[in-house]
N, C-alpha and C. Protein backbone atom coordinates (compact mmCIF):
# COMPACT_ATOMS: atom_id res chain seq x y z
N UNK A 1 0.84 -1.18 0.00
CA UNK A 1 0.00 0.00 0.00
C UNK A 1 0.88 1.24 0.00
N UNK A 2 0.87 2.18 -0.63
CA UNK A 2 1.45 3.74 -1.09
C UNK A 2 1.24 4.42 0.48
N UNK A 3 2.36 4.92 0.51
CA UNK A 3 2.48 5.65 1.82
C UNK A 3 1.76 7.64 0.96
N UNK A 4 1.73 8.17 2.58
CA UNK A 4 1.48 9.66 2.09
C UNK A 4 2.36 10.29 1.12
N UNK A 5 3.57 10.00 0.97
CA UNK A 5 4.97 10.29 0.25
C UNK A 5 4.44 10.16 -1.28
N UNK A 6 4.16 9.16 -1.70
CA UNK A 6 4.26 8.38 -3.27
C UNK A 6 3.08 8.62 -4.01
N UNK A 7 2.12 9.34 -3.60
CA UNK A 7 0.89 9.51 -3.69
C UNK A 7 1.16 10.76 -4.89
N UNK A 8 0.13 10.09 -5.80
CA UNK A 8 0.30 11.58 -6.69
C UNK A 8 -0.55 12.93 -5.81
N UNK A 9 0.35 14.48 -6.29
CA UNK A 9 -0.42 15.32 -5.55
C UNK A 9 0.36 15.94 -4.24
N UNK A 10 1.20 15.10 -3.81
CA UNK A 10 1.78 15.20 -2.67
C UNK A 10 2.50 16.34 -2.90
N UNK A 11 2.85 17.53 -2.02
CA UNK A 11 3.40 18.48 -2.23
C UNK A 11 4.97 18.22 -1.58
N UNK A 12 5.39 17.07 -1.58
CA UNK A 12 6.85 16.81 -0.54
C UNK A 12 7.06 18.41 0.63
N UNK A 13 6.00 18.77 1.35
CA UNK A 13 6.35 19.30 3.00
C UNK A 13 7.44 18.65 3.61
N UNK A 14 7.78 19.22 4.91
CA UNK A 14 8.31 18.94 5.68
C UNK A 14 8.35 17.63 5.96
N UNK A 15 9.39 16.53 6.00
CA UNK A 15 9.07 15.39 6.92
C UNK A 15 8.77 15.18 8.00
N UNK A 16 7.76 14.39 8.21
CA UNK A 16 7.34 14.08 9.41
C UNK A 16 8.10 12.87 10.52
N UNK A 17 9.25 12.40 9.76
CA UNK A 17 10.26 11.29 10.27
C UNK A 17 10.83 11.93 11.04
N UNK A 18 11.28 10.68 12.08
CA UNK A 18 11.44 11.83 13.56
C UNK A 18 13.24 12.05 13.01
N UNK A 19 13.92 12.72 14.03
CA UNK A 19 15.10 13.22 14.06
C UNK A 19 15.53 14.16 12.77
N UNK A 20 14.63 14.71 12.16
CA UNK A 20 15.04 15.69 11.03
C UNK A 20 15.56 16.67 11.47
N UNK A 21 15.15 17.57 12.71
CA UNK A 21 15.79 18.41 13.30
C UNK A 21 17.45 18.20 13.66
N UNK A 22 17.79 17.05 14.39
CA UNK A 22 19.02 16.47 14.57
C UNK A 22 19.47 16.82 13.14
N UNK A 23 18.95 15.99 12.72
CA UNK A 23 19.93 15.88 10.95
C UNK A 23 20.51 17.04 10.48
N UNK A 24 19.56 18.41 10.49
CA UNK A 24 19.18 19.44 10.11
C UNK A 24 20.49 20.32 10.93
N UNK A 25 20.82 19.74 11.84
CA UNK A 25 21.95 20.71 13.24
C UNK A 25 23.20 20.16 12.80
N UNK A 26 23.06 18.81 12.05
CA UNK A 26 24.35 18.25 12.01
C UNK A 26 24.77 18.64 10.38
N UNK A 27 24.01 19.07 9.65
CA UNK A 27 24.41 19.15 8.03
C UNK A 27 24.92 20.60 8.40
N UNK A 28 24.06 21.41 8.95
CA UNK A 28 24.58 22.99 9.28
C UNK A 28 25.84 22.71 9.92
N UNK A 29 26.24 22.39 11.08
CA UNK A 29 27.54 22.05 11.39
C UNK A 29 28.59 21.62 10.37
N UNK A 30 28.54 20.99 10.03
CA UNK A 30 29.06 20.09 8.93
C UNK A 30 29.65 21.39 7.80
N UNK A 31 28.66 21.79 7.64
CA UNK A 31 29.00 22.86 5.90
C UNK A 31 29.87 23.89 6.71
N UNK A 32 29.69 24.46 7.92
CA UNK A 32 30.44 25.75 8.94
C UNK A 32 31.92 25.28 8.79
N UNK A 33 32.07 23.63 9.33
CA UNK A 33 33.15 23.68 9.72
C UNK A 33 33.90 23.27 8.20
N UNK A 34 33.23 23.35 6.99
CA UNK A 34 34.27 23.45 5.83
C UNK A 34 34.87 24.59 5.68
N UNK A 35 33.81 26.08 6.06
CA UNK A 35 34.30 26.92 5.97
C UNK A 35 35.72 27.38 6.48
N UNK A 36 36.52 28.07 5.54
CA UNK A 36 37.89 28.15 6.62
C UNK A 36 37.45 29.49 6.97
N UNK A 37 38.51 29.47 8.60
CA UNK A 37 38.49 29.83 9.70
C UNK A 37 40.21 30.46 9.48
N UNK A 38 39.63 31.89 8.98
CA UNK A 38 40.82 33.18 8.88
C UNK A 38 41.58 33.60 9.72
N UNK A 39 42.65 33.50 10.12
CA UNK A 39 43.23 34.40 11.27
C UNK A 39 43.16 36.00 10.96
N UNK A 40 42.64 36.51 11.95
CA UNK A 40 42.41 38.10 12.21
C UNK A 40 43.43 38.76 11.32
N UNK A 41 44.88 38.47 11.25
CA UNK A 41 45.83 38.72 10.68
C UNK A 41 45.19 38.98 8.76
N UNK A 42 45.21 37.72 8.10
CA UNK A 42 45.18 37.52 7.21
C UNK A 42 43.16 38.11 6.71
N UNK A 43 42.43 38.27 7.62
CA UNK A 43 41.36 39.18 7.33
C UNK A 43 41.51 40.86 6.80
N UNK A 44 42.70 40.82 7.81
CA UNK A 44 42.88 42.42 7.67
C UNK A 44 43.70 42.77 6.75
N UNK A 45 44.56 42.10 6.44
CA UNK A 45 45.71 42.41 4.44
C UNK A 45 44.56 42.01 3.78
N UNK A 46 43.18 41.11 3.82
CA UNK A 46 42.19 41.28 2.53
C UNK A 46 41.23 42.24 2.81
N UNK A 47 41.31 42.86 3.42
CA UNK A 47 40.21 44.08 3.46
C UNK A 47 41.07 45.33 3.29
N UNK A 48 42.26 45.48 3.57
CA UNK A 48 43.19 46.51 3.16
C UNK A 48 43.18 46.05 1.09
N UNK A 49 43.79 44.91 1.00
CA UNK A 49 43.53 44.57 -0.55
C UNK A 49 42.18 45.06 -1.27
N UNK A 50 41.13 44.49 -0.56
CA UNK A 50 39.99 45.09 -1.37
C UNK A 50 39.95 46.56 -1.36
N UNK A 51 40.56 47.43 -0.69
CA UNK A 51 40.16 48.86 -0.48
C UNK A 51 41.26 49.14 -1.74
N UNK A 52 42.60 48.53 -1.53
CA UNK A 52 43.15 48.76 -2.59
C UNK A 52 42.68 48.54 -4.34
N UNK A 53 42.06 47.74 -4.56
CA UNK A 53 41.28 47.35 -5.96
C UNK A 53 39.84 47.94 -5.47
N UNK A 54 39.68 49.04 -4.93
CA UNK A 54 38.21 49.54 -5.07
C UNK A 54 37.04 48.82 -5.07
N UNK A 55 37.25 47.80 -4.12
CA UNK A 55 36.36 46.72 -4.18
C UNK A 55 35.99 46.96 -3.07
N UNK A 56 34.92 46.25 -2.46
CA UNK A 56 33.93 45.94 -1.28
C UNK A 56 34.71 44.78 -0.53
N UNK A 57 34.20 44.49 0.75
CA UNK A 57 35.23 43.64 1.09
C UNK A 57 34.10 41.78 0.72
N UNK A 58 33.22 42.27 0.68
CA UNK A 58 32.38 40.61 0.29
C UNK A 58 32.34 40.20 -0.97
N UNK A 59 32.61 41.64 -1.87
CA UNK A 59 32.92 41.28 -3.42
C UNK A 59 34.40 40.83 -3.86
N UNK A 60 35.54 41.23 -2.92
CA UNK A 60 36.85 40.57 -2.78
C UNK A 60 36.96 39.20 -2.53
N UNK A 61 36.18 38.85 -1.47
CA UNK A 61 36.72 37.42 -1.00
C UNK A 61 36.02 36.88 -1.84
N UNK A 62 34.51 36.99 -2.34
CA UNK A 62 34.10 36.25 -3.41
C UNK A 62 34.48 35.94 -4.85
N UNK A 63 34.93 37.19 -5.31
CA UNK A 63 36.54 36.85 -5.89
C UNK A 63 37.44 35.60 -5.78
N UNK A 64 38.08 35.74 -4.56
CA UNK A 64 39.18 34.85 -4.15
C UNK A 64 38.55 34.00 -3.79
N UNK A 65 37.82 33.64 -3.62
CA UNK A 65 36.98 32.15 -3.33
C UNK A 65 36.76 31.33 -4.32
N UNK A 66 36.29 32.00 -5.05
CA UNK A 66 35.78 31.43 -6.55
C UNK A 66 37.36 31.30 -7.89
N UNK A 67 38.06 31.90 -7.45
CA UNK A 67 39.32 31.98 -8.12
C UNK A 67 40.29 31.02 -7.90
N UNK A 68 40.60 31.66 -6.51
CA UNK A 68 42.08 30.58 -5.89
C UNK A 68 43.08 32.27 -5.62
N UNK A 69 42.49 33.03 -6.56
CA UNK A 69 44.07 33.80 -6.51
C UNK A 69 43.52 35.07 -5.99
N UNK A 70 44.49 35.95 -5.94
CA UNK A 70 44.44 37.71 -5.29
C UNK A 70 43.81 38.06 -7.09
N UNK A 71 43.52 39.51 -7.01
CA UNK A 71 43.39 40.05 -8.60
C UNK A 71 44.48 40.82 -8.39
N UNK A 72 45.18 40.61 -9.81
CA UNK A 72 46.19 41.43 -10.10
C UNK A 72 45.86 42.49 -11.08
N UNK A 73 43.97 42.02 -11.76
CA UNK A 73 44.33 43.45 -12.95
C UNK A 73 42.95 43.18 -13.32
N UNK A 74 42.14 44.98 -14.05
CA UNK A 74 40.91 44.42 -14.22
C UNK A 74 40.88 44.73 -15.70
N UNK A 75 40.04 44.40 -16.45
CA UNK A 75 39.40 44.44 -17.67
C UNK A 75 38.63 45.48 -17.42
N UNK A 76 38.75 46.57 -18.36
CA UNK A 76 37.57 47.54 -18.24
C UNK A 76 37.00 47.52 -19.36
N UNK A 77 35.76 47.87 -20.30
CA UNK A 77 34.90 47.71 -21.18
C UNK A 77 34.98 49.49 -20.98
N UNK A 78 34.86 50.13 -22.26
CA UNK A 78 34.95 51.27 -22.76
C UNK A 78 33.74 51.27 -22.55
N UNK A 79 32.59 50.96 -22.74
CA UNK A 79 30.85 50.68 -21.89
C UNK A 79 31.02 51.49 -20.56
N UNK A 80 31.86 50.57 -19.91
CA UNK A 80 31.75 50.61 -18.37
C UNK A 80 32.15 51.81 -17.89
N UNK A 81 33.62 52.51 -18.78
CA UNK A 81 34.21 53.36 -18.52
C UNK A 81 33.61 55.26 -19.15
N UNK A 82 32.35 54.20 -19.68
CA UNK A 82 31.17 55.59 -19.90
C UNK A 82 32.30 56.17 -21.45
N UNK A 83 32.96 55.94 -21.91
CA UNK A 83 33.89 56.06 -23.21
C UNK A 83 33.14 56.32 -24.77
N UNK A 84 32.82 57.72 -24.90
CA UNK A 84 32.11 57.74 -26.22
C UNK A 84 32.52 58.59 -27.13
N UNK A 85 32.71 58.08 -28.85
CA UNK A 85 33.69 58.49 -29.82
C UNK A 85 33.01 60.14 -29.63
N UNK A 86 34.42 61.11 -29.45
CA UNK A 86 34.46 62.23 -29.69
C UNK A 86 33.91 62.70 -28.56
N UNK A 87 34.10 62.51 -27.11
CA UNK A 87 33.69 63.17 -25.86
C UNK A 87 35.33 63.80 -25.29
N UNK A 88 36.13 62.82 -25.93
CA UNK A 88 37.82 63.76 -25.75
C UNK A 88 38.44 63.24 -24.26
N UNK A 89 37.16 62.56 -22.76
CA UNK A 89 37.91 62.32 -21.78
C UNK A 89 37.01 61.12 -21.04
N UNK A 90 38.08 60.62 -20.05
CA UNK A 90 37.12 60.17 -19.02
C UNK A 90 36.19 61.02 -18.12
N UNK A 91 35.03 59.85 -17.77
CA UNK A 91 34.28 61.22 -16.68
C UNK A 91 35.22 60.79 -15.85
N UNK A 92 34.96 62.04 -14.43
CA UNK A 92 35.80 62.38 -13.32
C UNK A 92 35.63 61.00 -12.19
N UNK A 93 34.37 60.50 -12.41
CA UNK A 93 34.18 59.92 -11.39
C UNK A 93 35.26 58.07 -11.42
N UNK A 94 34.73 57.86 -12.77
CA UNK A 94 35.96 57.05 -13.60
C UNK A 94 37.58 57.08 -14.01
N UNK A 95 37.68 58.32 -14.18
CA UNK A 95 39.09 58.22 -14.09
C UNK A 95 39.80 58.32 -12.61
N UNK A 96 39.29 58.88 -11.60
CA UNK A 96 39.02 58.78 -10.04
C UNK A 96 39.57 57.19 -9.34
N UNK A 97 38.80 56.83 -9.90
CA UNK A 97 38.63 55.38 -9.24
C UNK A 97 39.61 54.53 -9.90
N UNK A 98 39.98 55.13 -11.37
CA UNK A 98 40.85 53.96 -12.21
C UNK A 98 42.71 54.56 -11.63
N UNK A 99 42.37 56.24 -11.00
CA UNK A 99 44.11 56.29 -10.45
C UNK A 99 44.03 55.51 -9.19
N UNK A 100 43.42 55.55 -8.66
CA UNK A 100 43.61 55.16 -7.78
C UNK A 100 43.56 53.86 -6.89
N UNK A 101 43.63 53.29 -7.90
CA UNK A 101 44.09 51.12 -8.01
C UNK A 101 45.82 51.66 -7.46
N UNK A 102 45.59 50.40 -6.78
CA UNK A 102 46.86 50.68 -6.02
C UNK A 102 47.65 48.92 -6.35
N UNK A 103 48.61 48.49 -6.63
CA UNK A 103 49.25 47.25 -7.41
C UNK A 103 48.01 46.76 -8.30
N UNK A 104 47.81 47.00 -8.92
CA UNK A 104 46.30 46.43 -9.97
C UNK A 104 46.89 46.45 -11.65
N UNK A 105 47.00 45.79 -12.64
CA UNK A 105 46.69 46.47 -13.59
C UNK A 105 45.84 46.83 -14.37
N UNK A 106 46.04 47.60 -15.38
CA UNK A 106 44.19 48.43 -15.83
C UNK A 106 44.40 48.47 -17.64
N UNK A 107 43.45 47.58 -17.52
CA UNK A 107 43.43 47.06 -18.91
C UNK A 107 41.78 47.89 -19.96
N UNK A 108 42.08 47.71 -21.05
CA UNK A 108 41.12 48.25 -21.13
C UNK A 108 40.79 48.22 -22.83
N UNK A 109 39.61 47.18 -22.78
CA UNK A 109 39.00 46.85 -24.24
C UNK A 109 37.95 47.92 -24.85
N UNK A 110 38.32 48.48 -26.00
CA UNK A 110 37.42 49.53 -26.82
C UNK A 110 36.68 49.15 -27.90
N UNK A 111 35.18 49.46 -27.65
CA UNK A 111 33.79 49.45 -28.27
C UNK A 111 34.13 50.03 -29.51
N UNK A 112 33.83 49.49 -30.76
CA UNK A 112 33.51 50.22 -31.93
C UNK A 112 32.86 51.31 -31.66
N UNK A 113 32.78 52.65 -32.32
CA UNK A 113 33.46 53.17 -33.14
C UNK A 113 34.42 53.77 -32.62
N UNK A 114 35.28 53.78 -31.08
CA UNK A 114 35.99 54.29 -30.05
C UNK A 114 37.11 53.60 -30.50
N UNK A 115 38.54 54.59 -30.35
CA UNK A 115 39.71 53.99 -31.52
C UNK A 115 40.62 53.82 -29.98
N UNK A 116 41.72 52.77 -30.31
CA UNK A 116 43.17 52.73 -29.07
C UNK A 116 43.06 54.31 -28.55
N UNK A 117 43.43 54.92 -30.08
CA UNK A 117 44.41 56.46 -29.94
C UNK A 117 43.61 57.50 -29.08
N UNK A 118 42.20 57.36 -29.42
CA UNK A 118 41.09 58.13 -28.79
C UNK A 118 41.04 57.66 -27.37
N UNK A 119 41.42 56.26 -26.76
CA UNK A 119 41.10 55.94 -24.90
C UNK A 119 42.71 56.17 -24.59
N UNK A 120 43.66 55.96 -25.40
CA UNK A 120 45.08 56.79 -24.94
C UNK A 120 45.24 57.93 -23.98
N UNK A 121 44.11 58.57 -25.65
CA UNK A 121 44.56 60.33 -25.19
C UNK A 121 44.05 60.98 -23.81
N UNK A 122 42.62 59.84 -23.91
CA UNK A 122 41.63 60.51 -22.76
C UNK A 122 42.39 59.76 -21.29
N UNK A 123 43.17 58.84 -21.68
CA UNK A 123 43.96 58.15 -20.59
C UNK A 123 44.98 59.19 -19.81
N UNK A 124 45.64 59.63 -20.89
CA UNK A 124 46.68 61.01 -20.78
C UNK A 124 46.36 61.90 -19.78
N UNK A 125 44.78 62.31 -20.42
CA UNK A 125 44.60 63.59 -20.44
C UNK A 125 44.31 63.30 -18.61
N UNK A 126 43.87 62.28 -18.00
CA UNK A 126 43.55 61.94 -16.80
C UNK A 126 44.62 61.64 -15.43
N UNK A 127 45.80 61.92 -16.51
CA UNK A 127 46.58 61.11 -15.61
C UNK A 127 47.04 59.77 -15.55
N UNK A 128 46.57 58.61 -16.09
CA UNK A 128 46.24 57.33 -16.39
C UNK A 128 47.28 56.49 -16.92
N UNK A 129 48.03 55.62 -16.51
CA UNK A 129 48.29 54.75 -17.53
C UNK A 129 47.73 53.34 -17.38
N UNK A 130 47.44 53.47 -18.49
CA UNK A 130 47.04 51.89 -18.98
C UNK A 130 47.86 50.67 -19.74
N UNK A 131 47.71 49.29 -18.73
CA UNK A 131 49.05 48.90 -19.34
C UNK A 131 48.48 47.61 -20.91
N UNK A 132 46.98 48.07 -20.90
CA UNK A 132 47.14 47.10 -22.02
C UNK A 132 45.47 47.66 -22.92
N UNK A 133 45.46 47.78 -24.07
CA UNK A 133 44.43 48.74 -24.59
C UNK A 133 44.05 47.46 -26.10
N UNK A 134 43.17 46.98 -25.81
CA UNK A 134 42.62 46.22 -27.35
C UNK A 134 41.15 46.74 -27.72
N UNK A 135 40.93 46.14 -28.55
CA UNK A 135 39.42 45.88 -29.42
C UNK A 135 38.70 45.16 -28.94
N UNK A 136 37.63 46.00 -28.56
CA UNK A 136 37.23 44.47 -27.80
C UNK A 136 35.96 43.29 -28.65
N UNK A 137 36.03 42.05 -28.18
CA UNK A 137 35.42 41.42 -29.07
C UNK A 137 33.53 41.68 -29.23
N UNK A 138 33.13 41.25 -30.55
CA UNK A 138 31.65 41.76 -30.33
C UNK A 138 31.02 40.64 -30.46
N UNK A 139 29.62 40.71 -31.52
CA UNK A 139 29.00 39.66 -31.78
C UNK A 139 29.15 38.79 -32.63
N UNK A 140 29.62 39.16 -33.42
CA UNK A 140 30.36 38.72 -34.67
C UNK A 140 31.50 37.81 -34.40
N UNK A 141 32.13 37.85 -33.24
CA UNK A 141 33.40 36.99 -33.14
C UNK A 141 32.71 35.81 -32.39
N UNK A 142 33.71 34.53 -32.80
CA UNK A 142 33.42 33.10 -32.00
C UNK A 142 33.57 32.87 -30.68
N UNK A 143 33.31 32.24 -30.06
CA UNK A 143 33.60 32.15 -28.14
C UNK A 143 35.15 32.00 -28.60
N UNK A 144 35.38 31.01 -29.07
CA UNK A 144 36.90 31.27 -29.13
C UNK A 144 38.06 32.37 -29.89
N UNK A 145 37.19 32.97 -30.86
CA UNK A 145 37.86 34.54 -31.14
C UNK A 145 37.78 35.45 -29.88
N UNK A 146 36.87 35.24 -29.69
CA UNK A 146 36.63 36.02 -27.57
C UNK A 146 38.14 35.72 -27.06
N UNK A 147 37.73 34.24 -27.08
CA UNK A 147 38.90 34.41 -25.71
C UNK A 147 40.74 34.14 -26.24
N UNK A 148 40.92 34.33 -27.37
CA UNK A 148 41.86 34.82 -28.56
C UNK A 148 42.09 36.52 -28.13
N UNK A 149 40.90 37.29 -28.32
CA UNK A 149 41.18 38.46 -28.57
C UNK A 149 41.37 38.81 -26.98
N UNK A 150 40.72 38.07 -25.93
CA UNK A 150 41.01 38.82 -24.91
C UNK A 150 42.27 38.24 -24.25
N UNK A 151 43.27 36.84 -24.71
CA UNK A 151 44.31 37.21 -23.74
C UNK A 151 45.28 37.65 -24.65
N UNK A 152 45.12 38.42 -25.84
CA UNK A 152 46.12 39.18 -26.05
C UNK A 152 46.53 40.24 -25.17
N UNK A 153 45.69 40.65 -24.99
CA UNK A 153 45.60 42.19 -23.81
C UNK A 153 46.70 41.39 -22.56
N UNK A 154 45.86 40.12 -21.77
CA UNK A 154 46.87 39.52 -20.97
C UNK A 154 48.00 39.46 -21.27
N UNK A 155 48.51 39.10 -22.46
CA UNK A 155 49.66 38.45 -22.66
C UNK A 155 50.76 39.39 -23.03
N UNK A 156 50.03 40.71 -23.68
CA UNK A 156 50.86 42.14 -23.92
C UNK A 156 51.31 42.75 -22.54
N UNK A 157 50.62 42.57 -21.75
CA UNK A 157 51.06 42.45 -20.08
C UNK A 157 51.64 41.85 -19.07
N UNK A 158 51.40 40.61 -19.72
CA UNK A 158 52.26 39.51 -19.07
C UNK A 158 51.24 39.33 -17.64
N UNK A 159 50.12 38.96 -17.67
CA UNK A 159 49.34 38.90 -16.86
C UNK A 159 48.08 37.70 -16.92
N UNK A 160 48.00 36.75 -16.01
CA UNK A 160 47.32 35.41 -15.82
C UNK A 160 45.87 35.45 -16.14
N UNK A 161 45.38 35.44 -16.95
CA UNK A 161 43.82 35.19 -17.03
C UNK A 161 42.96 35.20 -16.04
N UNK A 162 43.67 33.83 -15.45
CA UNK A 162 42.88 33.54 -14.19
C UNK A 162 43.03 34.65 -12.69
N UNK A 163 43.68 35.74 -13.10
CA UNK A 163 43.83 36.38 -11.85
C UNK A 163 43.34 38.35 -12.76
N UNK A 164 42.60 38.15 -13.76
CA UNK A 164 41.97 39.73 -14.10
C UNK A 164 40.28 39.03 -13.93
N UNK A 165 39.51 40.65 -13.21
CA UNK A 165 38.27 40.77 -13.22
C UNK A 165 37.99 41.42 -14.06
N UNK A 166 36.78 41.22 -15.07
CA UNK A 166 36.35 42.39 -16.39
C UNK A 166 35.16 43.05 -15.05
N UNK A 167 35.55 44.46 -15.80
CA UNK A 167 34.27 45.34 -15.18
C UNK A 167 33.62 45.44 -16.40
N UNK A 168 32.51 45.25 -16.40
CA UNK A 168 31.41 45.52 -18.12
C UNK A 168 30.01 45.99 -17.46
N UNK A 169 29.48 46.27 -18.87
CA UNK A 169 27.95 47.03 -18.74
C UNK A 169 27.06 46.29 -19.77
N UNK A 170 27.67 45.27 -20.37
CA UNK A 170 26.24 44.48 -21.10
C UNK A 170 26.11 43.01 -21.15
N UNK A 171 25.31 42.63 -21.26
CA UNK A 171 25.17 40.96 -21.46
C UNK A 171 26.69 40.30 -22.60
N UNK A 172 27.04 40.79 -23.36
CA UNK A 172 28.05 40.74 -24.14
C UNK A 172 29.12 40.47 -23.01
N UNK A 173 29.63 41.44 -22.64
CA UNK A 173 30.91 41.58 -21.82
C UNK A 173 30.97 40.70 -20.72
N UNK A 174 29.88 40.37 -20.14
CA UNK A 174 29.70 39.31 -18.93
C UNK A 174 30.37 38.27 -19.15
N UNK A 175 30.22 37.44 -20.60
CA UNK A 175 30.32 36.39 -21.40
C UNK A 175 31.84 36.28 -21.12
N UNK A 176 32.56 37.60 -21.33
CA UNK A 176 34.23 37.43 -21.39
C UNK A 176 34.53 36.93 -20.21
N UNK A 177 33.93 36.80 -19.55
CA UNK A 177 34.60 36.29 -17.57
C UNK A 177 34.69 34.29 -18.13
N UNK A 178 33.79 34.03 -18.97
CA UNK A 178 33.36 32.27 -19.29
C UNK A 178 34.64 32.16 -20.33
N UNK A 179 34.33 32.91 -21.31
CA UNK A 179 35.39 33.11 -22.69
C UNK A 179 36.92 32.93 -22.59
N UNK A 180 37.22 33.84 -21.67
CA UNK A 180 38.67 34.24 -21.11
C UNK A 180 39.05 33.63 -20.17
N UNK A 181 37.93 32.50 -19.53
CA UNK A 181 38.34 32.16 -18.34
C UNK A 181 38.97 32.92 -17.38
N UNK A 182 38.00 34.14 -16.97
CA UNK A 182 38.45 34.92 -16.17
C UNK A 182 38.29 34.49 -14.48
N UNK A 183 38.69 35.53 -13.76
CA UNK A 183 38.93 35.41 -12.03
C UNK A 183 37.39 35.97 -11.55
N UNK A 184 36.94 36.65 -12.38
CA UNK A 184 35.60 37.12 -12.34
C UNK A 184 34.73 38.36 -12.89
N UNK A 185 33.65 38.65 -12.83
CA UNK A 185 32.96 39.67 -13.87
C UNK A 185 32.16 40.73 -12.87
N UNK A 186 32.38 41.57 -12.65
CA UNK A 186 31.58 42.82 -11.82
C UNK A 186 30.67 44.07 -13.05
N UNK A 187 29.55 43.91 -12.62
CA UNK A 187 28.98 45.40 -13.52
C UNK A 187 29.41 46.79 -12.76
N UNK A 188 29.51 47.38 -13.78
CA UNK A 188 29.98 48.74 -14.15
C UNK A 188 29.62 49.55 -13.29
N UNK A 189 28.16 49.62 -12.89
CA UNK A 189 27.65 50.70 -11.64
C UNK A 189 27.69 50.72 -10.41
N UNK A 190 27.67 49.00 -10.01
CA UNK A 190 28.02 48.80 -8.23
C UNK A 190 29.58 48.95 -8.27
N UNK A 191 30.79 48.29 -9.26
CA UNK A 191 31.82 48.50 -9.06
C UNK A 191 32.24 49.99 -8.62
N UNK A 192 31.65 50.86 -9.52
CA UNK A 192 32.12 51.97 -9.95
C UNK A 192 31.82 53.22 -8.57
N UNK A 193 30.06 52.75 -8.28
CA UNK A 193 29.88 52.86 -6.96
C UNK A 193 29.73 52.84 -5.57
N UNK A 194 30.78 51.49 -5.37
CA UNK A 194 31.41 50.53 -4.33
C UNK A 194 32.19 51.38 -3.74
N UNK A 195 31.98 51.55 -2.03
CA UNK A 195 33.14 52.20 -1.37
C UNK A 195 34.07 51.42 -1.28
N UNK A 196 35.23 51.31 -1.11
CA UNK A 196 35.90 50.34 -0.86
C UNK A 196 36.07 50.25 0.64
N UNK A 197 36.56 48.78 0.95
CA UNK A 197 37.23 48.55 1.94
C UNK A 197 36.02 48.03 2.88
């Protein structure tokens, strides 16, 4: 005979089998103590780090969690960086945030119809250097022209894939974090408006 369980209709509720609660104390235990357990020390160089990469400190470790590594450098999307042919600069609030990466490098892929020479100048004109400036890929290119075109930028830098975050502003650019096998993908407006630290 079909118990309440097997019954079509059954909405699977709560079990009614005894010791679920037990079970329930011991799986929570269980997942805590995978978590590692930071020394105070090594909390406080990653929250100094995140302040340094203008990051948040829960968007850092999630970073490094999901990575393995520190970030050494981000991908910026000419999108992200608000970058439009014939405006001549960065806005203030962007070039702001891009001096002031502290060991980071600052990479930075340009949107058609926006030329190298044109995010150079506005690089210049800010103060800025940037240590690696491409094309960035569109729709038209293959997942693997993607991730072709994006570790050139790495590789003109001499910099690990697995350790740059792209900052982007469209469903497109997200894609490059899968493509590039990147360290990870942040949008453009919480990054940009993230206090750090």
């Amino acid at each position: 005979m079909a118990t309440g369980y097997d019954q079509t209709g059954h909405n699977n509720g709560p079990s009614m089998a005894k010791g679920v609660g037990f079970r329930k104390h011991c799986w929570r235990k269980a997942r805590a103590d995978l978590l590692p357990k930071l020394p105070i020390e090594v909390i406080r160089r990653r929250v100094k780090r995140a302040g340094e990469l203008g990051l948040d400190y829960k968007s850092y470790a999630s970073i490094r969690a999901t990575s393995g590594h520190d970030v050494v450098a981000f991908l910026f999307s000419s999108n992200a960086l608000r970058m439009v042919k014939g405006q001549g600069g960065l806005p203030a609030d962007r070039a702001g945030k891009l001096c002031a990466l502290q060991r980071c490098g600052r990479l930075v892929a340009v949107n058609a119809p926006l030329t190298h020479e044109e995010m150079k100048t506005a690089a210049a004109r800010s103060g800025l250097e940037l240590d690696s400036i491409i094309t960035a890929p569109d729709l038209t290119h293959t997942w693997g022209q993607t991730r072709a075109i994006l570790l050139t930028a790495f590789d003109s830098a001499k910099i690990p894939a697995d350790k740059v975050v792209a900052i982007g502003d469209t469903a497109l650019e997200r894609e490059w974090c899968a493509a590039g096998r990147l360290a990870g993908y942040l949008s453009a407006d919480p990054y940009f408006g993230a206090s750090a630290g």
